[in-house]
C-alpha atoms as a PDB file:
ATOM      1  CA  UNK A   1      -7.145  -3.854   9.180  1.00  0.00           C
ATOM      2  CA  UNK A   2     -10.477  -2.463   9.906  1.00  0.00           C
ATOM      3  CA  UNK A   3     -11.172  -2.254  13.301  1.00  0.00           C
ATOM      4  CA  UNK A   4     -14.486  -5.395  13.422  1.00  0.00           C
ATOM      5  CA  UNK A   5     -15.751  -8.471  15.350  1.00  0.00           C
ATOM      6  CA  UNK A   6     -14.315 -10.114  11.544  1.00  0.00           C
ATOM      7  CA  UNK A   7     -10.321 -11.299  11.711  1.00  0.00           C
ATOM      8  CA  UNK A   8      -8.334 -10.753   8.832  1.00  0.00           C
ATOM      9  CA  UNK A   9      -8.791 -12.874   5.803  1.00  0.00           C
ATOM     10  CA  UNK A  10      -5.413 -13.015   5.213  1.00  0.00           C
ATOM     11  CA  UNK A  11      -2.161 -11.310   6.007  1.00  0.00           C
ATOM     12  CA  UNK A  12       0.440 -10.056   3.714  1.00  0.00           C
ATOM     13  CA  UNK A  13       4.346  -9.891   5.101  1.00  0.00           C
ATOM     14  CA  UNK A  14       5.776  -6.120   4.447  1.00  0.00           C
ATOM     15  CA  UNK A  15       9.230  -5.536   4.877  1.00  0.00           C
ATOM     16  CA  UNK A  16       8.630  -2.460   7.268  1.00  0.00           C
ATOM     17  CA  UNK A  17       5.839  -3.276   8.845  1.00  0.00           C
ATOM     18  CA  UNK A  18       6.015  -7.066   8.910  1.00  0.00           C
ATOM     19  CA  UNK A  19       2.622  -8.909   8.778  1.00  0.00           C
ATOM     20  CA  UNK A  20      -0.145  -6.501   7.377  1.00  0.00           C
ATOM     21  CA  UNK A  21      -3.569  -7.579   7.889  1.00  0.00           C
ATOM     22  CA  UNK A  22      -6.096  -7.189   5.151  1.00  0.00           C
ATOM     23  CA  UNK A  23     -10.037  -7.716   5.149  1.00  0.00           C
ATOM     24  CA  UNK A  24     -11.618  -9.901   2.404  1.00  0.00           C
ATOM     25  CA  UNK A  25     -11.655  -6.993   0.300  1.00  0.00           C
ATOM     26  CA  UNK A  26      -8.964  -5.759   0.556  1.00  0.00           C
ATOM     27  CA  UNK A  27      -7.214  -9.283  -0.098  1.00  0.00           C
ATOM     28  CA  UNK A  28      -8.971  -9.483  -3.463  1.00  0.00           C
ATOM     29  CA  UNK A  29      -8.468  -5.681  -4.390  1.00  0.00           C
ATOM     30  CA  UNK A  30      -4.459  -6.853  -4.608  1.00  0.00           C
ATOM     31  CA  UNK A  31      -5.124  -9.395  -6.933  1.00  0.00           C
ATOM     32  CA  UNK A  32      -6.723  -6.592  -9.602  1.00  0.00           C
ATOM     33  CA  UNK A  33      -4.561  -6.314 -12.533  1.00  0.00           C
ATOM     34  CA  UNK A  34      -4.391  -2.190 -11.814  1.00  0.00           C
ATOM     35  CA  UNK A  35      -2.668  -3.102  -8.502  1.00  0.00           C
ATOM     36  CA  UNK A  36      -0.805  -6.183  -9.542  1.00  0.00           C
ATOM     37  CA  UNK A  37       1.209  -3.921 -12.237  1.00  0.00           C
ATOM     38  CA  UNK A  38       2.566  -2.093  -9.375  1.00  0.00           C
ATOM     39  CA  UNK A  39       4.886  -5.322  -8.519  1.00  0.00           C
ATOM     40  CA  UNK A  40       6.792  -4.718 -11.932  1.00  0.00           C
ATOM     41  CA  UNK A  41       7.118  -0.572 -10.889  1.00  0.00           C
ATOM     42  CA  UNK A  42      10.076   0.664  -9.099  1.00  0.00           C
ATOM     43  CA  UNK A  43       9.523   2.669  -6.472  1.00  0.00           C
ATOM     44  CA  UNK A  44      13.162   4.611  -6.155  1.00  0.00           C
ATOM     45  CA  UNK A  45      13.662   5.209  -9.744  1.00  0.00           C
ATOM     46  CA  UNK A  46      17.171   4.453 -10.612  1.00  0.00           C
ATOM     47  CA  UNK A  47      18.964   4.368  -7.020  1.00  0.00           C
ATOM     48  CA  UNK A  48      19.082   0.065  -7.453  1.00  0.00           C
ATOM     49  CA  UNK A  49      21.711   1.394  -9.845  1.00  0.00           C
ATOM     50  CA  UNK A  50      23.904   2.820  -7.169  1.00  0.00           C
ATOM     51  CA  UNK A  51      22.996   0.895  -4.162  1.00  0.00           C
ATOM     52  CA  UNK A  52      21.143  -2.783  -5.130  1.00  0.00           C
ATOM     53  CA  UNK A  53      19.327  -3.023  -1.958  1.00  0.00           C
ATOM     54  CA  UNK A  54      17.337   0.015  -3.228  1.00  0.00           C
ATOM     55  CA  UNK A  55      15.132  -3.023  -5.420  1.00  0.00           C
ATOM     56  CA  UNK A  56      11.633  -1.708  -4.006  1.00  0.00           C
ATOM     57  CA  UNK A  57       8.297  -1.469  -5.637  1.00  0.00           C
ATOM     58  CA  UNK A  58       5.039   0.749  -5.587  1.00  0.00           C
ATOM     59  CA  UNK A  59       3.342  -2.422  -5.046  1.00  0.00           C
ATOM     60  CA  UNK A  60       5.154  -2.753  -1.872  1.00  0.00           C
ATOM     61  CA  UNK A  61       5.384   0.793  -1.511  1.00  0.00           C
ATOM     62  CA  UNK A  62       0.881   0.815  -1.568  1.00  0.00           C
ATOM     63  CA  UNK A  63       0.761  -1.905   1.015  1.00  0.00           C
ATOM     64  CA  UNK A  64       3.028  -0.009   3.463  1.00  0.00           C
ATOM     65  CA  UNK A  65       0.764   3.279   3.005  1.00  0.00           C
ATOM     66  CA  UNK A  66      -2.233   1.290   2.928  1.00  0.00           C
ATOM     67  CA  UNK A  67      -1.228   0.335   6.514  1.00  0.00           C
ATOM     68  CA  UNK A  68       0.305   3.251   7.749  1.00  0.00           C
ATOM     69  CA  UNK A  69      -2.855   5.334   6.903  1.00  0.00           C
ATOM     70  CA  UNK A  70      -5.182   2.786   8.182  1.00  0.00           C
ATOM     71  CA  UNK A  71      -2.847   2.809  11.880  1.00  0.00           C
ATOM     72  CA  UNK A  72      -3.172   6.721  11.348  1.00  0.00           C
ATOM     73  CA  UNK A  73      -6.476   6.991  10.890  1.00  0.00           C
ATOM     74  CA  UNK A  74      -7.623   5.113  13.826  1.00  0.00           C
ATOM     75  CA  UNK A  75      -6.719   7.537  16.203  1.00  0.00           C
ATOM     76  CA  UNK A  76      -9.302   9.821  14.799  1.00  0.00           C
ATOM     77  CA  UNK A  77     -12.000  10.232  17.447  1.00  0.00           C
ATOM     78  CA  UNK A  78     -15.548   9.226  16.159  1.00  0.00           C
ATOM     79  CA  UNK A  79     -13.978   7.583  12.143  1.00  0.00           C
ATOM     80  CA  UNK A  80     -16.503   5.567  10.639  1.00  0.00           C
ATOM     81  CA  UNK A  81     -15.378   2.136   9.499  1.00  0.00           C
ATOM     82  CA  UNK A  82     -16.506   3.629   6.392  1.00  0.00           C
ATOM     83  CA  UNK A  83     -14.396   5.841   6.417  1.00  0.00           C
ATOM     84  CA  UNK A  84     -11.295   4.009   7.639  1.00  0.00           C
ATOM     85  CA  UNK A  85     -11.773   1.928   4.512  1.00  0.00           C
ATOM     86  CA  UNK A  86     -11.752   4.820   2.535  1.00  0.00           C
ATOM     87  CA  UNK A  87      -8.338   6.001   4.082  1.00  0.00           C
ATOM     88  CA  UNK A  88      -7.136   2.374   3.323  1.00  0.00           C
ATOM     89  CA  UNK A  89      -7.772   2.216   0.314  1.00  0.00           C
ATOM     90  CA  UNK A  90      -6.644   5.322  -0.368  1.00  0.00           C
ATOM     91  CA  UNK A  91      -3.276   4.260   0.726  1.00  0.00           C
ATOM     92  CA  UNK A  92      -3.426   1.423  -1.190  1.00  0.00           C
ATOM     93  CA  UNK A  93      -4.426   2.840  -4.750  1.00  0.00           C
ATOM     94  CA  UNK A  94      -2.449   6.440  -4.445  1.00  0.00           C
ATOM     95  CA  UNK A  95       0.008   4.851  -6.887  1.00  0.00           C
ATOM     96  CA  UNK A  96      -1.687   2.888  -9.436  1.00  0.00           C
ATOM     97  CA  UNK A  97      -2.093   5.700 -12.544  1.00  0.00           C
ATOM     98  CA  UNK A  98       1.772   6.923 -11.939  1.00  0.00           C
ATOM     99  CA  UNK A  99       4.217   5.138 -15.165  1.00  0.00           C
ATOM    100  CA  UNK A 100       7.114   3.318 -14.140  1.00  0.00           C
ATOM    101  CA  UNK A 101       9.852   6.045 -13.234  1.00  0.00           C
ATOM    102  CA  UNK A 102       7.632   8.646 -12.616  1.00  0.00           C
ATOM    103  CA  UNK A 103       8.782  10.295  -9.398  1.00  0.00           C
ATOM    104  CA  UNK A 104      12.255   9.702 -11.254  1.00  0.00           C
ATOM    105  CA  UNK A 105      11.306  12.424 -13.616  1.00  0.00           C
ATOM    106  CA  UNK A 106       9.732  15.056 -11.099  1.00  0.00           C
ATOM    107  CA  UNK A 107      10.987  17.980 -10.136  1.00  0.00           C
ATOM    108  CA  UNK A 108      10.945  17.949  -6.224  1.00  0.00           C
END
């Protein structure tokens, strides 16, 4: 969450992180079709296969980075709130052009 006199509009649970706050924006940024097709994307390819816990998505994948970068970038001396947003939502929409699979069919 961006670091502001304004609380978080509303708070999303994450599985890693647990309760992820998000600003206004943010909040209504998940609710975009582009990022709510990332709920119906698996994240590890086909490991469910092998081991069924492995049932992750990018969606929940981009709310996990979107935090991460956001905690990462606020140790940056002198970071805009600007420009913590823009890490944010970097983090949030680093996923949304890849095709179900994709990393799946990378070569690492």
């Amino acid at each position: 969450m961006l670091e502001s006199a304004t609380p978080p509009a509303e708070y999303l649970r994450d599985p890693i992180y647990g309760l992820v706050p998000l600003s206004a924006g943010e909040a209504a940024l998940l609710s975009l079709p582009l990022v709510s097709r990332l709920k119906g994307i698996r994240q590890m390819g086909f490991a469910y296969s092998v081991f069924p816990g492995a049932n992750h998505t990018r969606f929940e994948h981009s709310v996990g980075v979107l935090h991460a970068a956001g905690l990462l970038a606020q140790g940056i001396p002198g970071l805009s709130t600007k420009d913590l947003l823009r890490v944010r939502l970097g983090g949030l929409f680093h996923d949304v052009g890849h095709p179900p699979f994709s990393h799946t069919l990378e070569l690492a």
